[in-house]
Every structure is written in C-alpha cells, then in structure tokens.
PDB file of N, CA and C in Angstrom:
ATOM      1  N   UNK A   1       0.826  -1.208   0.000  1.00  0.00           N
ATOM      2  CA  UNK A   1       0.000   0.000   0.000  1.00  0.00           C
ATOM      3  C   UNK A   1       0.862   1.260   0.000  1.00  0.00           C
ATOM      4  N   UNK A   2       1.729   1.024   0.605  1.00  0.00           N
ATOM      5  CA  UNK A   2       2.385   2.593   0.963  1.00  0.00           C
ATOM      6  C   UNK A   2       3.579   2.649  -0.726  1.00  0.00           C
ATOM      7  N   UNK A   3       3.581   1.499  -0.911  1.00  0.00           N
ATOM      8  CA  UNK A   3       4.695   1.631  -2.358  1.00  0.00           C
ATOM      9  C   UNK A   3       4.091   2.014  -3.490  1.00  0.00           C
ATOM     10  N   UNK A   4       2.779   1.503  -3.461  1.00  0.00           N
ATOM     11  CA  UNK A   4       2.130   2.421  -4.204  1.00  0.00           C
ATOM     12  C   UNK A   4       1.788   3.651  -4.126  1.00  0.00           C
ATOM     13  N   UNK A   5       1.503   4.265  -2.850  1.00  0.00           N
ATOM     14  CA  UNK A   5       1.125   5.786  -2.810  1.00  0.00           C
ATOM     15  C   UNK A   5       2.854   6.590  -2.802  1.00  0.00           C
ATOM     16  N   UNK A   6       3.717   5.808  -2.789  1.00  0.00           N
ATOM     17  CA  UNK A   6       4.902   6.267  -3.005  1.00  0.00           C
ATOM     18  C   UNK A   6       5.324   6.400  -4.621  1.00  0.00           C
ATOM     19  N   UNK A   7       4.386   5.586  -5.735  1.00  0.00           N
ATOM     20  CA  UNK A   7       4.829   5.534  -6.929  1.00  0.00           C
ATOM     21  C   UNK A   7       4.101   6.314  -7.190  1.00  0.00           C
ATOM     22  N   UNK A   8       2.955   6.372  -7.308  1.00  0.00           N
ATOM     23  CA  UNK A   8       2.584   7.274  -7.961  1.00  0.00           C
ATOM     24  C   UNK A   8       2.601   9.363  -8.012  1.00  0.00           C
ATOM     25  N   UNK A   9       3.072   9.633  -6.702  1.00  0.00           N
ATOM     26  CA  UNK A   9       4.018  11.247  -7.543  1.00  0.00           C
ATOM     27  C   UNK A   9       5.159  10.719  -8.257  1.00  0.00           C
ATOM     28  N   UNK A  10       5.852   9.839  -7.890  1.00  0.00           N
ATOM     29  CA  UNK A  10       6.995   9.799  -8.985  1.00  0.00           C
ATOM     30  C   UNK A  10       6.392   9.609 -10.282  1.00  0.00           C
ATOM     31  N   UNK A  11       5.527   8.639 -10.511  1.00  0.00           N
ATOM     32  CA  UNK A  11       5.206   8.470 -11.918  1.00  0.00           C
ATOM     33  C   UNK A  11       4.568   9.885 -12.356  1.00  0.00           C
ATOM     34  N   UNK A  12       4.118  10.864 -11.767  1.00  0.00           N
ATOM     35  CA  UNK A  12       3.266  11.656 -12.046  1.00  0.00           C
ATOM     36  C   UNK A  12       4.186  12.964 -12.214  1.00  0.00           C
ATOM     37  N   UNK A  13       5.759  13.032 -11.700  1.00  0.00           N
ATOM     38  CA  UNK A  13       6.575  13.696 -11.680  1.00  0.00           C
ATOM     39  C   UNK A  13       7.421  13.582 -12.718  1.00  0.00           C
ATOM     40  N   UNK A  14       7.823  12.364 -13.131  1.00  0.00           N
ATOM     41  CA  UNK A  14       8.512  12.060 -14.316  1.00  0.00           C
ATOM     42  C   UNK A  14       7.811  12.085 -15.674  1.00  0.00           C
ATOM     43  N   UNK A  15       6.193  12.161 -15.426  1.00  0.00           N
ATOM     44  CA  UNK A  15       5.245  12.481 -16.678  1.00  0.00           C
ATOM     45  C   UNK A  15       5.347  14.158 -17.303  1.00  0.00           C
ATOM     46  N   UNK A  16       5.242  14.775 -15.753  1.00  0.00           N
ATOM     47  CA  UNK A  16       5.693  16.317 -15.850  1.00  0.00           C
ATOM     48  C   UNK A  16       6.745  16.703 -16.385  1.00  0.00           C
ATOM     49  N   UNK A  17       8.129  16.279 -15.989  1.00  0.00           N
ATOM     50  CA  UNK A  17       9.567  16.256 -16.404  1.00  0.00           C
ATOM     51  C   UNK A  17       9.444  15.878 -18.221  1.00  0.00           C
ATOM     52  N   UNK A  18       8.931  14.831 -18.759  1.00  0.00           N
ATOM     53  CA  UNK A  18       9.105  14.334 -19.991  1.00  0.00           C
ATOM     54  C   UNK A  18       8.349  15.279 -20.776  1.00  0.00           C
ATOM     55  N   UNK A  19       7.189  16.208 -20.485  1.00  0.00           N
ATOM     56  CA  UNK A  19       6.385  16.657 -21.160  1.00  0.00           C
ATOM     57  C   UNK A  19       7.201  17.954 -21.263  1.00  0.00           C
ATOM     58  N   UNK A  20       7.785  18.178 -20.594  1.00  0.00           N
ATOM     59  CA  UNK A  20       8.809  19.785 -19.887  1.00  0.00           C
ATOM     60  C   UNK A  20      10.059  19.531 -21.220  1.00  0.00           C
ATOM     61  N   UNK A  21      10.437  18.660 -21.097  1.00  0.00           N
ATOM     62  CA  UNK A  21      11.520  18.284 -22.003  1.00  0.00           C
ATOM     63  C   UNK A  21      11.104  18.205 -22.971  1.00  0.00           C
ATOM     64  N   UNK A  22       9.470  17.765 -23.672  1.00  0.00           N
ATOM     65  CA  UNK A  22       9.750  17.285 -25.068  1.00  0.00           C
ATOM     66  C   UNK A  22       9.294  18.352 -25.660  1.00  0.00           C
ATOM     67  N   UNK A  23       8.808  19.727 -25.011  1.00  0.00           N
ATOM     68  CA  UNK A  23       8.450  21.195 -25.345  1.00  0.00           C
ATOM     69  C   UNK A  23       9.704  21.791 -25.267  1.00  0.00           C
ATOM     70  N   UNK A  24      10.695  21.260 -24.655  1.00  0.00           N
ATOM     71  CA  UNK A  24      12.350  21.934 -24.926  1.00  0.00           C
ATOM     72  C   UNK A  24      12.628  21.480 -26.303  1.00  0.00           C
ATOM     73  N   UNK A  25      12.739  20.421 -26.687  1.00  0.00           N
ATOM     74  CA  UNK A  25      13.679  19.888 -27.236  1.00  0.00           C
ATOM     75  C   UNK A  25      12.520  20.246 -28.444  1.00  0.00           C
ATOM     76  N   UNK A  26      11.205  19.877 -29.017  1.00  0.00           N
ATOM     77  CA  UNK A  26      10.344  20.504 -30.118  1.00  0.00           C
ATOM     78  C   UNK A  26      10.514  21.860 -30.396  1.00  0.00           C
ATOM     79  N   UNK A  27      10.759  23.015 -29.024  1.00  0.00           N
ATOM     80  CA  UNK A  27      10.965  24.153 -29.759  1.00  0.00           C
ATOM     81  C   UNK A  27      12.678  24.561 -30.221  1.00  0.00           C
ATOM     82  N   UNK A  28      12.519  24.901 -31.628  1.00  0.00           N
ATOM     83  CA  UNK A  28      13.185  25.486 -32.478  1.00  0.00           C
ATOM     84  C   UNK A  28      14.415  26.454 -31.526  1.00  0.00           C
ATOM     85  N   UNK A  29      13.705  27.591 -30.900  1.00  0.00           N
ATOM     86  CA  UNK A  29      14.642  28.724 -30.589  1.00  0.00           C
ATOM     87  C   UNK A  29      14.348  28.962 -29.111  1.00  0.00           C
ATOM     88  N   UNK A  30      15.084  28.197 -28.311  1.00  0.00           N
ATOM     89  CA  UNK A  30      15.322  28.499 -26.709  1.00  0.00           C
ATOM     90  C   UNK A  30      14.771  29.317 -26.331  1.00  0.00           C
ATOM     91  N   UNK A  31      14.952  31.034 -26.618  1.00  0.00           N
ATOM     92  CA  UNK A  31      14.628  32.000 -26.197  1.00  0.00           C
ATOM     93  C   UNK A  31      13.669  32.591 -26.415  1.00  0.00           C
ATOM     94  N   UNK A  32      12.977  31.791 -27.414  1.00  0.00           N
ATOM     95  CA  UNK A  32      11.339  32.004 -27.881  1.00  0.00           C
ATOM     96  C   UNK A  32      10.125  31.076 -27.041  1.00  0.00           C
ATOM     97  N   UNK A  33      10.696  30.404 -25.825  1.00  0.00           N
ATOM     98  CA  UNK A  33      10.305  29.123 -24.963  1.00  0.00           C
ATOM     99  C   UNK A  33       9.157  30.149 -24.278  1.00  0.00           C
ATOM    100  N   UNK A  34       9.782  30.878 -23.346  1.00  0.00           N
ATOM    101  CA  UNK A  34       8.960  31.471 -22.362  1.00  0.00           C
ATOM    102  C   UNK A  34       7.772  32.047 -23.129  1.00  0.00           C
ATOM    103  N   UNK A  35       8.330  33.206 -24.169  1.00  0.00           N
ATOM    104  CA  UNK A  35       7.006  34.096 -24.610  1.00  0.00           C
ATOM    105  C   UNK A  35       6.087  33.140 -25.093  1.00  0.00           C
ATOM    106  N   UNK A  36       6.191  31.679 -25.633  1.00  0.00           N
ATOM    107  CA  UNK A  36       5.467  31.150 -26.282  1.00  0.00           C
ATOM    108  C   UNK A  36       4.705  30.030 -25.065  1.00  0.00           C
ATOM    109  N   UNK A  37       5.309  29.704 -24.040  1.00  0.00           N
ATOM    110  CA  UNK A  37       4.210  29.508 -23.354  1.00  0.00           C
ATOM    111  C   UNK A  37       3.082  30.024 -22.576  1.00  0.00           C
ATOM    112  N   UNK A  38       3.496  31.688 -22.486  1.00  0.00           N
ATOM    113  CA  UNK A  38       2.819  32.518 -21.299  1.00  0.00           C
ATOM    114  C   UNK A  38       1.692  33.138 -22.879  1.00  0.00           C
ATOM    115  N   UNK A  39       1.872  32.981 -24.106  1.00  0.00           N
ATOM    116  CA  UNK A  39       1.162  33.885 -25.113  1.00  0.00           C
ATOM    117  C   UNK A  39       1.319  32.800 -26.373  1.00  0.00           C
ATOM    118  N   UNK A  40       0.335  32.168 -26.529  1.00  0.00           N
ATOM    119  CA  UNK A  40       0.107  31.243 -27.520  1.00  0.00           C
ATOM    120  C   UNK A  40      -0.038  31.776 -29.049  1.00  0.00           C
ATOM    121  N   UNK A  41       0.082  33.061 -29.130  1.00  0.00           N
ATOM    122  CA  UNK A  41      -0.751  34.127 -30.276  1.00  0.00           C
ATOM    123  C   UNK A  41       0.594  33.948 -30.975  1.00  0.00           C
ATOM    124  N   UNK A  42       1.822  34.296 -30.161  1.00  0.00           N
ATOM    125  CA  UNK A  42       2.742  34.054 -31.490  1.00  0.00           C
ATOM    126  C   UNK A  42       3.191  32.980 -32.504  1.00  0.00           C
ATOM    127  N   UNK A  43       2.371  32.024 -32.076  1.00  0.00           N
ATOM    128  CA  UNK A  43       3.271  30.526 -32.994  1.00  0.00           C
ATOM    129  C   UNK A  43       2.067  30.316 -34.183  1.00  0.00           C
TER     130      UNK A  43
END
C-alpha cells in the first residue's frame, strides 16, 4: 500500500519532467520558450 502511494508522484513527476523536455527539445529557438508559453498568439 504505501509503495504504491509512493509511486505514484513519482510516476506523475517524471510524466511532468518528460512533457517539460519534449516542449524543450520541439521548440526550435530556446529563447522564444517562455514568450510562447505565457502567449500562444505568437506561434
């Protein structure tokens, strides 16, 4: 019981982490990261 309530933030943390990364690594220009997540209008 408790290994499970122990897996699952990790699984739910490393889902966060991979999704974080694969919006790094898809966008084109680093420094265009921020404005384009806080303002969707430019892409």
């Amino acid at each position: 019981m408790i290994k499970k309530l122990l897996a699952f933030p990790l699984i739910l943390f490393f889902f966060i982490v991979s999704i974080f990364f694969y919006l790094l690594i898809i966008e084109r220009n680093p420094s265009d990261l921020p404005s384009a997540l806080i303002d969707k209008k430019n892409t």
